[in-house]
Every structure is written in C-alpha cells, then in structure tokens.
N, C-alpha and C. Protein backbone atom coordinates (compact mmCIF):
# COMPACT_ATOMS: atom_id res chain seq x y z
N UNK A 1 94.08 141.20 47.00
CA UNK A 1 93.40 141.23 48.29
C UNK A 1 92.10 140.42 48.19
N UNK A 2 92.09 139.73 49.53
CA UNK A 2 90.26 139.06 49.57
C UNK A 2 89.02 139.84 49.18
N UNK A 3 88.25 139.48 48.55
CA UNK A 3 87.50 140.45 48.33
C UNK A 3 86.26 139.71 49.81
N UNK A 4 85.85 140.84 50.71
CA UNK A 4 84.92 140.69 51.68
C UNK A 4 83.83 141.21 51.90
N UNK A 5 83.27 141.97 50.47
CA UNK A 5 82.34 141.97 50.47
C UNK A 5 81.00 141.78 51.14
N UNK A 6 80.90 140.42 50.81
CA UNK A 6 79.53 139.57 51.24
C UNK A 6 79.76 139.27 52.68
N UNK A 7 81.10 139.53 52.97
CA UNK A 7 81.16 138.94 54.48
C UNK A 7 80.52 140.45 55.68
N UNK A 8 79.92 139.76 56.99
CA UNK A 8 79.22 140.63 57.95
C UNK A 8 80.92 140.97 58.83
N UNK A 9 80.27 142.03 59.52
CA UNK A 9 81.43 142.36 60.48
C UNK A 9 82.12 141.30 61.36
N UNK A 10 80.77 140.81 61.76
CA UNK A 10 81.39 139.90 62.95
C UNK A 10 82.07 138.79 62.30
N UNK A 11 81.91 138.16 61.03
CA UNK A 11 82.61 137.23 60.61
C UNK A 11 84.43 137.55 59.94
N UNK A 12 84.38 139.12 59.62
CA UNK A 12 85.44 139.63 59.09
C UNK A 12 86.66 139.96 60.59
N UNK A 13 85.80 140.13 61.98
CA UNK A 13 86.66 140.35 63.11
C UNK A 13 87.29 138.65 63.34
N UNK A 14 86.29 137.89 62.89
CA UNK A 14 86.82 136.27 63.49
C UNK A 14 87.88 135.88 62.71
N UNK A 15 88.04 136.51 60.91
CA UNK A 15 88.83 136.08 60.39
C UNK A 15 90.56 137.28 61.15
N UNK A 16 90.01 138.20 61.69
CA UNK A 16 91.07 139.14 61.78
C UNK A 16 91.86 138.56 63.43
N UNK A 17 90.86 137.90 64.33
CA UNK A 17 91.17 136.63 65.02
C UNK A 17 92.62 135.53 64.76
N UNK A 18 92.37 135.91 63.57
CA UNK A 18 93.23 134.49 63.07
C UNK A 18 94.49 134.71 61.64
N UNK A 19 94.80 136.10 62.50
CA UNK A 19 95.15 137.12 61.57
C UNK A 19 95.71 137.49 61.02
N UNK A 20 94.47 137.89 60.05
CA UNK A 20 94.03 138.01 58.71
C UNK A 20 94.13 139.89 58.66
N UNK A 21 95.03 140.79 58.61
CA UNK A 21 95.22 141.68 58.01
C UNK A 21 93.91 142.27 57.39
N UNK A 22 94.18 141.78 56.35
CA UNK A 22 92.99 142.28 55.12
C UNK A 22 91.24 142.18 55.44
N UNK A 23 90.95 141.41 56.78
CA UNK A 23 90.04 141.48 56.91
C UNK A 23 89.88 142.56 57.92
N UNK A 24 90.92 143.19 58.95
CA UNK A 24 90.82 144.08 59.46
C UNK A 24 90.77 145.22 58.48
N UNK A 25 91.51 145.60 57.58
CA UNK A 25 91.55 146.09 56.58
C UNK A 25 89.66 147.13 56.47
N UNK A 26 89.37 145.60 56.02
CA UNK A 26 88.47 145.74 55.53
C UNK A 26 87.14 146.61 56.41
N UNK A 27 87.58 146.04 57.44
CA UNK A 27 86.38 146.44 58.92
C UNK A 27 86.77 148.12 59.22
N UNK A 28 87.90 148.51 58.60
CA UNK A 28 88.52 149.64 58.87
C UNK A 28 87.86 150.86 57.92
N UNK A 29 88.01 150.42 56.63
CA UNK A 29 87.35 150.98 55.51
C UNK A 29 85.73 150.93 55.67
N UNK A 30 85.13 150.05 56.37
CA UNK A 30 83.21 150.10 56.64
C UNK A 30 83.21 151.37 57.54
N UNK A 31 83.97 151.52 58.91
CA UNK A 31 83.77 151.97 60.14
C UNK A 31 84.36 153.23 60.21
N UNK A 32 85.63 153.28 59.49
CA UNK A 32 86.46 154.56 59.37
C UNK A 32 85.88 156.12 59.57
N UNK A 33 85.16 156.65 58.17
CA UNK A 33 84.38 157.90 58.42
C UNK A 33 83.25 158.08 59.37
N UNK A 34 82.24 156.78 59.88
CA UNK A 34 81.28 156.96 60.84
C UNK A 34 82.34 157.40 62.25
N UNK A 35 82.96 156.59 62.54
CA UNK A 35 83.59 156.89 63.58
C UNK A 35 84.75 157.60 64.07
N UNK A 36 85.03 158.62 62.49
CA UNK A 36 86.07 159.88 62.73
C UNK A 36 84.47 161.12 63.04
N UNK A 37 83.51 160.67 62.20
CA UNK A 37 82.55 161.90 62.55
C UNK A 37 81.71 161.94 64.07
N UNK A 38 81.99 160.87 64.67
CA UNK A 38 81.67 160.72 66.05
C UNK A 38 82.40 161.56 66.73
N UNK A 39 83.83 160.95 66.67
CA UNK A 39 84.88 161.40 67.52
C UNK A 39 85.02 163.04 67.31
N UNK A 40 84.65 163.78 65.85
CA UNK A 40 85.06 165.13 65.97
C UNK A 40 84.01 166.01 66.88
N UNK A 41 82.67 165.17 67.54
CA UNK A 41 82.05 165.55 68.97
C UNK A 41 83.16 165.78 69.90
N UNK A 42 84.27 164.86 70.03
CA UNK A 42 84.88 164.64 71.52
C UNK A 42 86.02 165.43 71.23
N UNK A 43 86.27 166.18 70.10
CA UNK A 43 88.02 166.65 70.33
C UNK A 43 87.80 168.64 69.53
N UNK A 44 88.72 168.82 69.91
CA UNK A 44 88.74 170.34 69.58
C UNK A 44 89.17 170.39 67.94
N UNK A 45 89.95 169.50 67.58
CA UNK A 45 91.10 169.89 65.87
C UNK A 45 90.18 168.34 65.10
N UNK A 46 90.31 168.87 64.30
CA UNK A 46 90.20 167.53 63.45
C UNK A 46 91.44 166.55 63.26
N UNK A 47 92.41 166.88 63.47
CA UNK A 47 93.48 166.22 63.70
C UNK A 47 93.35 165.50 65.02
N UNK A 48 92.91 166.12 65.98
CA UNK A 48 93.07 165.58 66.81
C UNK A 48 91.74 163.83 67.15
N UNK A 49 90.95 164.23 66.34
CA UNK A 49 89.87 163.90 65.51
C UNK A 49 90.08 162.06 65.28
N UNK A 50 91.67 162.73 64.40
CA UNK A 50 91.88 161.54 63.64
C UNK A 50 92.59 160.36 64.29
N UNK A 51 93.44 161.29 65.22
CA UNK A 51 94.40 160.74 66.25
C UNK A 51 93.64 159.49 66.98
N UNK A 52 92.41 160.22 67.49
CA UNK A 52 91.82 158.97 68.26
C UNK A 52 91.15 157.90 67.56
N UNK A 53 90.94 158.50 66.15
CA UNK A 53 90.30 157.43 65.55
C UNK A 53 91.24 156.50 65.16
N UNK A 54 92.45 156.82 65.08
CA UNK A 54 93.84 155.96 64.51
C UNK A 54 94.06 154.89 66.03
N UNK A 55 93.65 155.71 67.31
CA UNK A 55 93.86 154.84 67.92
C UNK A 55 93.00 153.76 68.77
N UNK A 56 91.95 154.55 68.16
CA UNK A 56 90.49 153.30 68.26
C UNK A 56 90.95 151.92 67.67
N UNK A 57 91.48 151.94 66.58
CA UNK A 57 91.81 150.73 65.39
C UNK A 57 92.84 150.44 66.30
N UNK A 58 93.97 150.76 66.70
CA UNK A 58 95.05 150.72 67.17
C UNK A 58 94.87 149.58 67.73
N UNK A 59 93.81 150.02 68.86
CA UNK A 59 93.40 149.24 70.16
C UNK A 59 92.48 148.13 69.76
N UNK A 60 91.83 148.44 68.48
CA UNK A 60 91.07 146.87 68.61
C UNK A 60 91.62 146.27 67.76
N UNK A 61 92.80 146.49 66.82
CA UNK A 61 93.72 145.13 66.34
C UNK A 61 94.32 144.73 67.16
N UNK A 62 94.88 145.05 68.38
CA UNK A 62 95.73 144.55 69.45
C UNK A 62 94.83 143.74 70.42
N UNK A 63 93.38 144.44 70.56
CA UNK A 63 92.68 143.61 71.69
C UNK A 63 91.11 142.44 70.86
N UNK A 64 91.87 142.19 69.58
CA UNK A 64 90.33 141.14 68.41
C UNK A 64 90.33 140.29 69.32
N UNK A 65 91.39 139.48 70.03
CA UNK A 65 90.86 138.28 70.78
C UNK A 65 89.66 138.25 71.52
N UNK A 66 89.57 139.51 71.98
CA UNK A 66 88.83 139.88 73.26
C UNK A 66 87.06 140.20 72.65
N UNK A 67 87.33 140.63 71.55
CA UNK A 67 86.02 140.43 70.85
C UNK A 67 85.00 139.62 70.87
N UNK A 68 83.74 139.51 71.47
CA UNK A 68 82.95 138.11 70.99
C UNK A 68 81.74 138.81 70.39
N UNK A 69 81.09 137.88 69.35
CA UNK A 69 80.75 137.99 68.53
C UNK A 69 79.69 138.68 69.68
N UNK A 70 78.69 138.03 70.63
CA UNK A 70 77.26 138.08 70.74
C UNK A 70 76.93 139.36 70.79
N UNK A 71 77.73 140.32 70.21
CA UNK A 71 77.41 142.00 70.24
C UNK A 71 78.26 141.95 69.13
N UNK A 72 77.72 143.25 68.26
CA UNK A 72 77.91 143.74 66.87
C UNK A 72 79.16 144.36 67.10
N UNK A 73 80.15 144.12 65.89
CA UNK A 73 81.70 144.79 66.38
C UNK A 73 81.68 146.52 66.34
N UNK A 74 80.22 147.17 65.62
CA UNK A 74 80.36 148.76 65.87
C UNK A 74 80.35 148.45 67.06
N UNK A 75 79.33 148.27 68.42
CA UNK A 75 79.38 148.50 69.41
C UNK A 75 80.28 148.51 70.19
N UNK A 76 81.28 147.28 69.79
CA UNK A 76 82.66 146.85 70.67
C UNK A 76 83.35 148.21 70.58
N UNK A 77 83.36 148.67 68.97
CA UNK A 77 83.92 149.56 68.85
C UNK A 77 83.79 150.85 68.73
N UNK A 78 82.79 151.28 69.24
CA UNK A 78 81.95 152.52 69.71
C UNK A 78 82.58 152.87 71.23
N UNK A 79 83.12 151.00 71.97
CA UNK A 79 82.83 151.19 73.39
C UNK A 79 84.45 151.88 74.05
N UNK A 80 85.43 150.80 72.58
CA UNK A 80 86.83 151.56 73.00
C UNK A 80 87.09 153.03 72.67
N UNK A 81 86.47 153.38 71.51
CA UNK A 81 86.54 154.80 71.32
C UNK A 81 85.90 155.72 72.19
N UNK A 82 84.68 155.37 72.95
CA UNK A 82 84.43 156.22 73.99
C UNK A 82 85.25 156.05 75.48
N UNK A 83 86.09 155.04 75.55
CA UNK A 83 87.09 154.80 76.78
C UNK A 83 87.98 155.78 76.37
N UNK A 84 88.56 156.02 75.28
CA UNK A 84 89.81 156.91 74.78
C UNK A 84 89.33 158.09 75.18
N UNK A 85 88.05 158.38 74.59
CA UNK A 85 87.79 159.98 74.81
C UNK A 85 87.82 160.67 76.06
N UNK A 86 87.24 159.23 77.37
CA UNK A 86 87.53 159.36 78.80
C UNK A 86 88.70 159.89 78.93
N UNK A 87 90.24 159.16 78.45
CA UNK A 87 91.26 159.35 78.99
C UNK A 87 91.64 160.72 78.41
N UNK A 88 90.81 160.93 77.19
CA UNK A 88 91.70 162.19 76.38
C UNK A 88 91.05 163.34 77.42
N UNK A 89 89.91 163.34 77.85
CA UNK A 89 89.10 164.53 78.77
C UNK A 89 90.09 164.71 80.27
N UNK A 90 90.68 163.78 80.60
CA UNK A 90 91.29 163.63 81.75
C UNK A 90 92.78 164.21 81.72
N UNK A 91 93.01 164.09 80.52
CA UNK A 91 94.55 164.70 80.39
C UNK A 91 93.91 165.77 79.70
N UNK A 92 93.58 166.65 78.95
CA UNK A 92 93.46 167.86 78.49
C UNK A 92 92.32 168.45 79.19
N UNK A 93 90.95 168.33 79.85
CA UNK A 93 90.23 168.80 80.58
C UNK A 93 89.16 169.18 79.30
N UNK A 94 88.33 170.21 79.58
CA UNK A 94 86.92 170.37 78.37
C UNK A 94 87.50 170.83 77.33
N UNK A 95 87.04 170.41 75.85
CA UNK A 95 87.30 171.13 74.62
C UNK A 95 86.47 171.39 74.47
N UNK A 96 86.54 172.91 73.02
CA UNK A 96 85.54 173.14 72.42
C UNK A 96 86.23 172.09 71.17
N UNK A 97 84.45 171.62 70.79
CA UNK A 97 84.32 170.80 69.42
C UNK A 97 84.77 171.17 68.16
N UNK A 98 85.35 170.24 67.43
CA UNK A 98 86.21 170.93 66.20
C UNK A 98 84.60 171.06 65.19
N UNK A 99 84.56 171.30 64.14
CA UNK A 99 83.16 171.57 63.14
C UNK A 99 82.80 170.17 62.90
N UNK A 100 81.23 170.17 62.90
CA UNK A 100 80.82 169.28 63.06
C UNK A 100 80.29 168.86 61.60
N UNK A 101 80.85 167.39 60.79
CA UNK A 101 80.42 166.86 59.27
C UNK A 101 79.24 167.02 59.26
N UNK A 102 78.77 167.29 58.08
CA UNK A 102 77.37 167.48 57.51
C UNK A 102 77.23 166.06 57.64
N UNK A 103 76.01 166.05 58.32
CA UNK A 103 74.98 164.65 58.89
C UNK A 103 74.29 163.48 57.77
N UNK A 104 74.49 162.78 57.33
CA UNK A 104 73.97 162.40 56.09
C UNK A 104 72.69 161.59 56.29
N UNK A 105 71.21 162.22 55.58
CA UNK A 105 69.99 162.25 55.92
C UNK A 105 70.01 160.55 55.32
N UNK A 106 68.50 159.75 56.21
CA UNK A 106 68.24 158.31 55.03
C UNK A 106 68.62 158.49 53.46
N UNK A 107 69.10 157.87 53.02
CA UNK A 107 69.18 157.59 51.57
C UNK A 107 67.59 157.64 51.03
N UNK A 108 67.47 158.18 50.42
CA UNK A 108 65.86 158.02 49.84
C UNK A 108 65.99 159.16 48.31
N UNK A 109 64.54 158.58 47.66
CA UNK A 109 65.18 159.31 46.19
C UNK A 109 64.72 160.62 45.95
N UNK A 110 65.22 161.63 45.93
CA UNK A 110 64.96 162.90 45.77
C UNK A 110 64.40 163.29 43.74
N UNK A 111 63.70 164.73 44.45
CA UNK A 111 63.51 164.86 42.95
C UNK A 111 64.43 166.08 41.71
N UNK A 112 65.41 166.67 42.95
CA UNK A 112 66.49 166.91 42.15
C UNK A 112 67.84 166.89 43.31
N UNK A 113 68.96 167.16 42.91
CA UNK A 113 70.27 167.80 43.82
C UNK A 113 69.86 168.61 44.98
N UNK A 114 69.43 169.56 44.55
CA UNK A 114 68.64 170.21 45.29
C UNK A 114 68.06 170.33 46.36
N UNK A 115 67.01 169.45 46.22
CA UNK A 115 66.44 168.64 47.47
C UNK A 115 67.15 168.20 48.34
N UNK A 116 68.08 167.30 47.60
CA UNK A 116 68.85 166.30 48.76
C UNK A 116 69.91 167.39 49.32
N UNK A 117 70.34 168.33 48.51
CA UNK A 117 71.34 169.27 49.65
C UNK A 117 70.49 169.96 50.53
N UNK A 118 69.41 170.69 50.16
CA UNK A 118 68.92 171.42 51.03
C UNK A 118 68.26 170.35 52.70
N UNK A 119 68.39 168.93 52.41
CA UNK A 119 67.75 168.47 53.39
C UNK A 119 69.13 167.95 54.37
N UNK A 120 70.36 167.61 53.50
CA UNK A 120 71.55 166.99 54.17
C UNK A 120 72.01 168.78 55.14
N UNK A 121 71.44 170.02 54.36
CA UNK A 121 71.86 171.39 55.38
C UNK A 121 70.89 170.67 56.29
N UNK A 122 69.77 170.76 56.28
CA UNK A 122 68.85 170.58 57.40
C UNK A 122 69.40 169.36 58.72
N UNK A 123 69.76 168.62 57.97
CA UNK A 123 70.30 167.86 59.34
C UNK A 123 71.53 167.76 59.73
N UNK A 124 72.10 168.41 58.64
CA UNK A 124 73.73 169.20 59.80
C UNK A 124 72.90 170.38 60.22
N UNK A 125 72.35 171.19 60.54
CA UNK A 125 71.74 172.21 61.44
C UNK A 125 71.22 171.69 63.03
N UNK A 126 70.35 170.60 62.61
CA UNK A 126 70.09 169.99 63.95
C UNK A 126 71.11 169.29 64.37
N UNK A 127 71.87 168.53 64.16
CA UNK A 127 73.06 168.23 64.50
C UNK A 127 73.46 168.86 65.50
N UNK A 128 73.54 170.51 64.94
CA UNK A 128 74.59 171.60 65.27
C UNK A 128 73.57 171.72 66.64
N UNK A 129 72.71 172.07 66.41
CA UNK A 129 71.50 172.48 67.66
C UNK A 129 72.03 171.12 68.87
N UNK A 130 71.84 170.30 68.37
CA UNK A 130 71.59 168.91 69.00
C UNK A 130 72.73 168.82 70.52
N UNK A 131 74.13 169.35 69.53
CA UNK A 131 75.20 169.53 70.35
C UNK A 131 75.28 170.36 70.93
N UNK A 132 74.98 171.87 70.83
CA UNK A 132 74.85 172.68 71.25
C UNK A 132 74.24 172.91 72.85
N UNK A 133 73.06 172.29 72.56
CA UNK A 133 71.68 171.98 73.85
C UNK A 133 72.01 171.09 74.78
N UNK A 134 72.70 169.68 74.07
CA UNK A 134 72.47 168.82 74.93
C UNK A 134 73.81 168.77 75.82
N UNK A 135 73.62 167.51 77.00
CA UNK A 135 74.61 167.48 77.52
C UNK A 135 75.51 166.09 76.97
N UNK A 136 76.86 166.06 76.73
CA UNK A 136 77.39 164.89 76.24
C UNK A 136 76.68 163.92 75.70
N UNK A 137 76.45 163.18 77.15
CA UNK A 137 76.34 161.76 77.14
C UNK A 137 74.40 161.64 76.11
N UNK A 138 74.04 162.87 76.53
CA UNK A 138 72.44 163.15 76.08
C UNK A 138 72.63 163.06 74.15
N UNK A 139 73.85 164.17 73.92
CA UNK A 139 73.86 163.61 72.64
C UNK A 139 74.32 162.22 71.93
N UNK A 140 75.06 161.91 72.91
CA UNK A 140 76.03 160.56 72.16
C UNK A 140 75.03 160.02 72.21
N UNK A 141 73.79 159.61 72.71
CA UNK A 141 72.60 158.54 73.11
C UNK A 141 71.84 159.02 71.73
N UNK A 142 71.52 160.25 71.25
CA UNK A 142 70.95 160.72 70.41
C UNK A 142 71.91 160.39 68.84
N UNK A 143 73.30 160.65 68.59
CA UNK A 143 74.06 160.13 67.68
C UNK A 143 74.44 158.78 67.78
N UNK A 144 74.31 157.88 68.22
CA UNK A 144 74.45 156.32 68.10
C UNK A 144 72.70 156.05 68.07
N UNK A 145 71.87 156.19 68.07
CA UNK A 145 70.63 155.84 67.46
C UNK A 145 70.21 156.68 66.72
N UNK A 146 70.57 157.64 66.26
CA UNK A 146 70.12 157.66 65.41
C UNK A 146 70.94 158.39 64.09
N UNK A 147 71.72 158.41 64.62
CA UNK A 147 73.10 158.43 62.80
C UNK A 147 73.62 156.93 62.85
N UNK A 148 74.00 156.45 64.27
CA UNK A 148 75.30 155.29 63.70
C UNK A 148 74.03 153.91 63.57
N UNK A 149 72.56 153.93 64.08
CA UNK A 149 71.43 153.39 64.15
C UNK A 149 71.96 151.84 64.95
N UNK A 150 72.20 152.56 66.14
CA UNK A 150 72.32 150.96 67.15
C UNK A 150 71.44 151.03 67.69
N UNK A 151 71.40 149.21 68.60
CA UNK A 151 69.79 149.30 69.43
C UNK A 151 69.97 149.98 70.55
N UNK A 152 68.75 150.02 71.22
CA UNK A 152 69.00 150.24 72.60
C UNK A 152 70.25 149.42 73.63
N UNK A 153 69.69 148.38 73.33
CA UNK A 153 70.76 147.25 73.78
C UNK A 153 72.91 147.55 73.57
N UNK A 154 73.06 147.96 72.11
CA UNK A 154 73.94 148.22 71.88
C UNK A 154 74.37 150.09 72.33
N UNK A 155 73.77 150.27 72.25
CA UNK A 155 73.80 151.70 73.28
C UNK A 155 74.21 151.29 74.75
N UNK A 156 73.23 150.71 75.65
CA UNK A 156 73.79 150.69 76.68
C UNK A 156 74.82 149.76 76.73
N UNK A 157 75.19 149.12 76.02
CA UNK A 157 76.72 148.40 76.40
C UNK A 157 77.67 149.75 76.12
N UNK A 158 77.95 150.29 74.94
CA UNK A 158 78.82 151.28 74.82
C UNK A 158 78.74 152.24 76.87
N UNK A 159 77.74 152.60 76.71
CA UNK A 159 77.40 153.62 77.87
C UNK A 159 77.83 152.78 79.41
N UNK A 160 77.87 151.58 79.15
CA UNK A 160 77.59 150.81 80.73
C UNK A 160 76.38 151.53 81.47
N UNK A 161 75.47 151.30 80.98
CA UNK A 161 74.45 151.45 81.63
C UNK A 161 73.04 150.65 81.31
N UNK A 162 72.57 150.66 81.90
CA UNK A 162 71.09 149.84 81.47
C UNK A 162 69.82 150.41 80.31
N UNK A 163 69.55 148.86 80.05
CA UNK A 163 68.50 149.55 78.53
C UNK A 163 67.66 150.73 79.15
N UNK A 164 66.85 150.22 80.24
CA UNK A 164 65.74 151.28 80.87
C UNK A 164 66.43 152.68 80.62
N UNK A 165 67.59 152.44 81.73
CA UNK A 165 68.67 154.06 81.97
C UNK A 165 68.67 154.84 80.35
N UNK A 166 68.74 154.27 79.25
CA UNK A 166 69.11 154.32 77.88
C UNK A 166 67.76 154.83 77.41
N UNK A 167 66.63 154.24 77.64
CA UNK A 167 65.34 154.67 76.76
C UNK A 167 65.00 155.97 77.56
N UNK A 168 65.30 156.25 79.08
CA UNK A 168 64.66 157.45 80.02
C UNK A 168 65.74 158.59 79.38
N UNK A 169 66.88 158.26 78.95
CA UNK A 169 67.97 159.19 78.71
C UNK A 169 67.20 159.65 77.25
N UNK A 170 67.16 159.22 76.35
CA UNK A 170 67.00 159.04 74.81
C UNK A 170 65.43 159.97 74.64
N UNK A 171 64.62 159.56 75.93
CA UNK A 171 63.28 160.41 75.70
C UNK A 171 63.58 161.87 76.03
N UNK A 172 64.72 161.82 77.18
CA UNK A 172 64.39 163.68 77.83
C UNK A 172 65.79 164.28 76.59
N UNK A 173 66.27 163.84 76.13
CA UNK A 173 67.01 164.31 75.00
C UNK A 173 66.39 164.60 73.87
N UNK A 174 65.21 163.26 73.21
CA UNK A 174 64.64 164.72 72.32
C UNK A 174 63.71 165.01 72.84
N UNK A 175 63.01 165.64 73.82
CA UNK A 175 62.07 165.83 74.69
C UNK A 175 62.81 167.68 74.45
N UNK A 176 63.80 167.49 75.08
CA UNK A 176 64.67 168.67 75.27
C UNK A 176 64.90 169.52 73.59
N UNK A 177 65.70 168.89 72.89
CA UNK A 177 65.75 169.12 71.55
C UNK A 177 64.41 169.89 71.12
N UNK A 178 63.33 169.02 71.12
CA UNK A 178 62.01 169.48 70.42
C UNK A 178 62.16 171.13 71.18
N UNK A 179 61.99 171.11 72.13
CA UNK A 179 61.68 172.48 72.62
C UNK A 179 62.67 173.29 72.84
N UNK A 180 64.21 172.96 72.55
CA UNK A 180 64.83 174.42 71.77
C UNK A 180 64.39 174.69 70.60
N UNK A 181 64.14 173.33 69.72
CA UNK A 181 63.40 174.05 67.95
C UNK A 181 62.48 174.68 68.38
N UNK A 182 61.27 174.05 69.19
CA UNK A 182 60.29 175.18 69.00
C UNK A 182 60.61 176.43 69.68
N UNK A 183 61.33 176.93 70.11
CA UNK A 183 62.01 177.97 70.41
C UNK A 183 62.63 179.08 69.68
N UNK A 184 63.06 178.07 68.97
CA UNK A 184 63.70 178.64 67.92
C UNK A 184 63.14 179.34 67.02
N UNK A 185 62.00 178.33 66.60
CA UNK A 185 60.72 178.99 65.67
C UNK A 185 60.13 179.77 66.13
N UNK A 186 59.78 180.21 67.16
CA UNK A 186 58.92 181.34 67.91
C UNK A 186 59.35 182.77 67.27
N UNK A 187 60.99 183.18 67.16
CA UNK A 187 61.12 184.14 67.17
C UNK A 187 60.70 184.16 65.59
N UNK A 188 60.48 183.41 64.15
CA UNK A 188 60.01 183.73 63.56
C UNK A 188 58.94 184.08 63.07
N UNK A 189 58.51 184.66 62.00
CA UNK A 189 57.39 185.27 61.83
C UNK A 189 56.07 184.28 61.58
N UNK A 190 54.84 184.06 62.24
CA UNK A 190 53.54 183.59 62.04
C UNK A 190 54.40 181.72 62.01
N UNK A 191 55.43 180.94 63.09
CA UNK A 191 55.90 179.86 62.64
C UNK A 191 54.57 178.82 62.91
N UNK A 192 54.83 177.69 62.70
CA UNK A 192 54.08 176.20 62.71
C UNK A 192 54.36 176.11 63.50
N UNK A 193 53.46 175.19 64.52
CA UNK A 193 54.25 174.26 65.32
C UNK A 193 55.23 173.55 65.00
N UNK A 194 56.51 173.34 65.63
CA UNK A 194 57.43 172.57 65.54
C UNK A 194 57.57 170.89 65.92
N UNK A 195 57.28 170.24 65.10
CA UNK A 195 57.36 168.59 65.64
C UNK A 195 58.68 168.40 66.26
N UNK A 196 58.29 167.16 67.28
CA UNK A 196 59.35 166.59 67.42
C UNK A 196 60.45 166.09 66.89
N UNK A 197 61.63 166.01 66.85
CA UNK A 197 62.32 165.44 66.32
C UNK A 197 62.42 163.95 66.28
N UNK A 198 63.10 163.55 65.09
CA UNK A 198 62.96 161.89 65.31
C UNK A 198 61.66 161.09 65.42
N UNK A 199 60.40 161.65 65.07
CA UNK A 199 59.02 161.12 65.13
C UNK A 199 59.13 160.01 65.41
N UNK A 200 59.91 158.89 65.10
CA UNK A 200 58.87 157.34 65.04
C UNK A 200 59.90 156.99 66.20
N UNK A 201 60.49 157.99 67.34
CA UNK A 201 61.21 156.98 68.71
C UNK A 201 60.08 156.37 69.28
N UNK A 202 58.45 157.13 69.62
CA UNK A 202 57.88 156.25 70.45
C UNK A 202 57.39 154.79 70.47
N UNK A 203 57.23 154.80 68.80
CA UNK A 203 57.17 153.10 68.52
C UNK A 203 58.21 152.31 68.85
N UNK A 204 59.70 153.46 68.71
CA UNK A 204 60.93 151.85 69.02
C UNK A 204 61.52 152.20 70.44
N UNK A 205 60.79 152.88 71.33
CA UNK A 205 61.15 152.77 72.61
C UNK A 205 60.21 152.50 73.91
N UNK A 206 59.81 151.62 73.48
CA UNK A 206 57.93 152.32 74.49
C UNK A 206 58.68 150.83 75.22
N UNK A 207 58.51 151.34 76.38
CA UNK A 207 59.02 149.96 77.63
C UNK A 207 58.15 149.78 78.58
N UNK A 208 58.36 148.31 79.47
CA UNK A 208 57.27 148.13 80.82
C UNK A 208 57.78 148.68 81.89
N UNK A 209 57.87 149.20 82.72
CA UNK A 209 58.53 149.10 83.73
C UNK A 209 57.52 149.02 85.01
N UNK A 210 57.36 148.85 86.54
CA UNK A 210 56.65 148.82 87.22
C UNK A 210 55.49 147.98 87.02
N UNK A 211 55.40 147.32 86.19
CA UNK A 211 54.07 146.70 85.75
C UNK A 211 53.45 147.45 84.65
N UNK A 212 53.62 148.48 84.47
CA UNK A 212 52.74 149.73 83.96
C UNK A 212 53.45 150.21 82.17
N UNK A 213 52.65 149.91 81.54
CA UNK A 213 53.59 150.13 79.99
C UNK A 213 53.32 151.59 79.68
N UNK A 214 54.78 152.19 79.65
CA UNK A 214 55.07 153.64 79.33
C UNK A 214 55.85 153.64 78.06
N UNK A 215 55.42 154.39 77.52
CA UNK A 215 55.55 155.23 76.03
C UNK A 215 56.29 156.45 76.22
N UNK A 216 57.49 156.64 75.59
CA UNK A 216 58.26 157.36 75.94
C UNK A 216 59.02 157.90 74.60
C-alpha cells in the first residue's frame, strides 16, 4: 500500500478523485473514530452508531467528484453525516443517545497516569452535562469546535448557516453550560466559583457586527 502519510486530506480526496482506493483508505482510517464518536450523539445503539458512520464513507466515495478542495474534507464530511442523521430523525423520530466516548482532553504532558485519567473523566463528564443541557444543534456547535476543532467558517458550512448565526449560537451555548456547572457546584459544600467553560472562546470569537465590535 502507498504510504500517505505526509500527504493532507485534501490532497489524499484528489488522489481518491482519480481513484485511488488506498487513498480513500487512508482518509477513512484519519476520520473514522472522530466521526463514529460524533454520530453516537445522533443514534440510540452504537451499532446503530456505526451504521451511519459506514454510510457517511459510503456516500462520500460515491459523491469525491463533488468535493472541492476550498473547504477542508472533515467539513465536507461532517456536512454528509449530519444530512444522514436528518433522514435517520425523520424515519425513526427522537432517540435517546447511545453512551457517550470518553472525550479526549489536549494532548499535553502529565505528571503521572493518573492525572491524565482523572482529567480525560473530567471531560467525558462535561461532555455528558454538555448533552444533557443543551439543545442539538447548541451542542453539535459546541462538539465541532471544540473536540473535532473546526473554524467558525467550517461550522457554518456543515450547519448552513452563517458565521455571525454560528458565533451568537456558540456564545449562548457555553453561556448556558457555564451556568448549569455553576449550578451544579452550588449544591456542594463551601464550592468556588465555577469558570466558564472553554475560557479562551472570547479571543477566537469576538466579531463586528453593526459597526460596533462585540465580544462574545
């Protein structure tokens, strides 16, 4: 097999363009587990989980032509997997969510096992909260920036909606979040204030709108 390594997504979809198997292959094995742990938001079984993720791929080896590069191929493919989930809600109506994967925190160097499990519980907990509180589309805006780390830009293409629509959504989501944690903490004994979640959104979302620059 090619080894593709060094190659970027978008250059591995152009070779799968012209196709190249093994470079789909390959795009399959990068994208695979991010986007079965998305999908087990949208389905009740983990099987059922997998189903759509089998047919996420399905659909974008059949539709690579249609691909263009000037957007990152997660997004393309963020955008068919959330069309599927449309159709899957429409034929089965609301599920409850199958269990949700432990969230995997930045890579950064811990000073034992320890650490790093007790912090990877910590953010499958908010996770769990995250889904719990929010409404859908409030979390998916919250899990594509900040687990699958797309831009704004690539957010609202998945969403069809506009960057603005995307940064006003993204603020009252953890806006909301923050204050079930601190909620949460209340009922314990003598708690801290509870920070916000996600601290550094206001640096990567602060927009103009009206003339008037809002921080959000």
């Amino acid at each position: 097999m090619t080894d593709h390594a060094d190659k970027t997504d978008e250059q591995l979809a152009k070779q799968c363009q012209q196709g190249s198997l093994d470079a789909f292959e390959e795009l399959v094995q990068r994208h695979e587990a991010r986007l079965f742990n998305f999908l087990c938001q949208k389905a009740p079984r983990r099987e059922d989980a997998e189903d759509l993720a089998q047919h996420t791929f399905i659909n974008a080896w059949q539709r690579i032509k249609q691909y263009r590069s000037e957007s990152s191929f997660a997004t393309w493919l963020y955008t068919i997997a959330r069309n599927l989930t449309i159709s899957y809600y429409r034929k089965h109506g609301k599920v409850t969510h199958c269990e949700l994967e432990a969230a995997e925190p930045h890579l950064v160097e811990r000073e034992t096992p320890a650490d790093a499990l007790s912090e990877i519980e910590e953010h499958a907990a908010l996770w769990q909260t995250a889904r719990e509180a929010l409404k859908e589309e409030a979390f998916d805006v919250l899990w594509m920036k900040y687990k699958e780390q797309l831009s704004i830009a690539e957010i609202a293409t998945v969403l069809n909606r506009t960057e603005i629509s995307v940064k006003v959504m993204l603020h009252r989501a953890r806006k909301k979040l923050g204050h079930v944690l601190e909620d949460s903490s209340d009922q314990e004994v003598a708690p801290e204030p509870h920070p916000e979640p996600f601290p550094n959104l206001n640096k990567q979302i602060a927009f103009t709108q009206g003339g008037t620059t809002c921080s959000v």
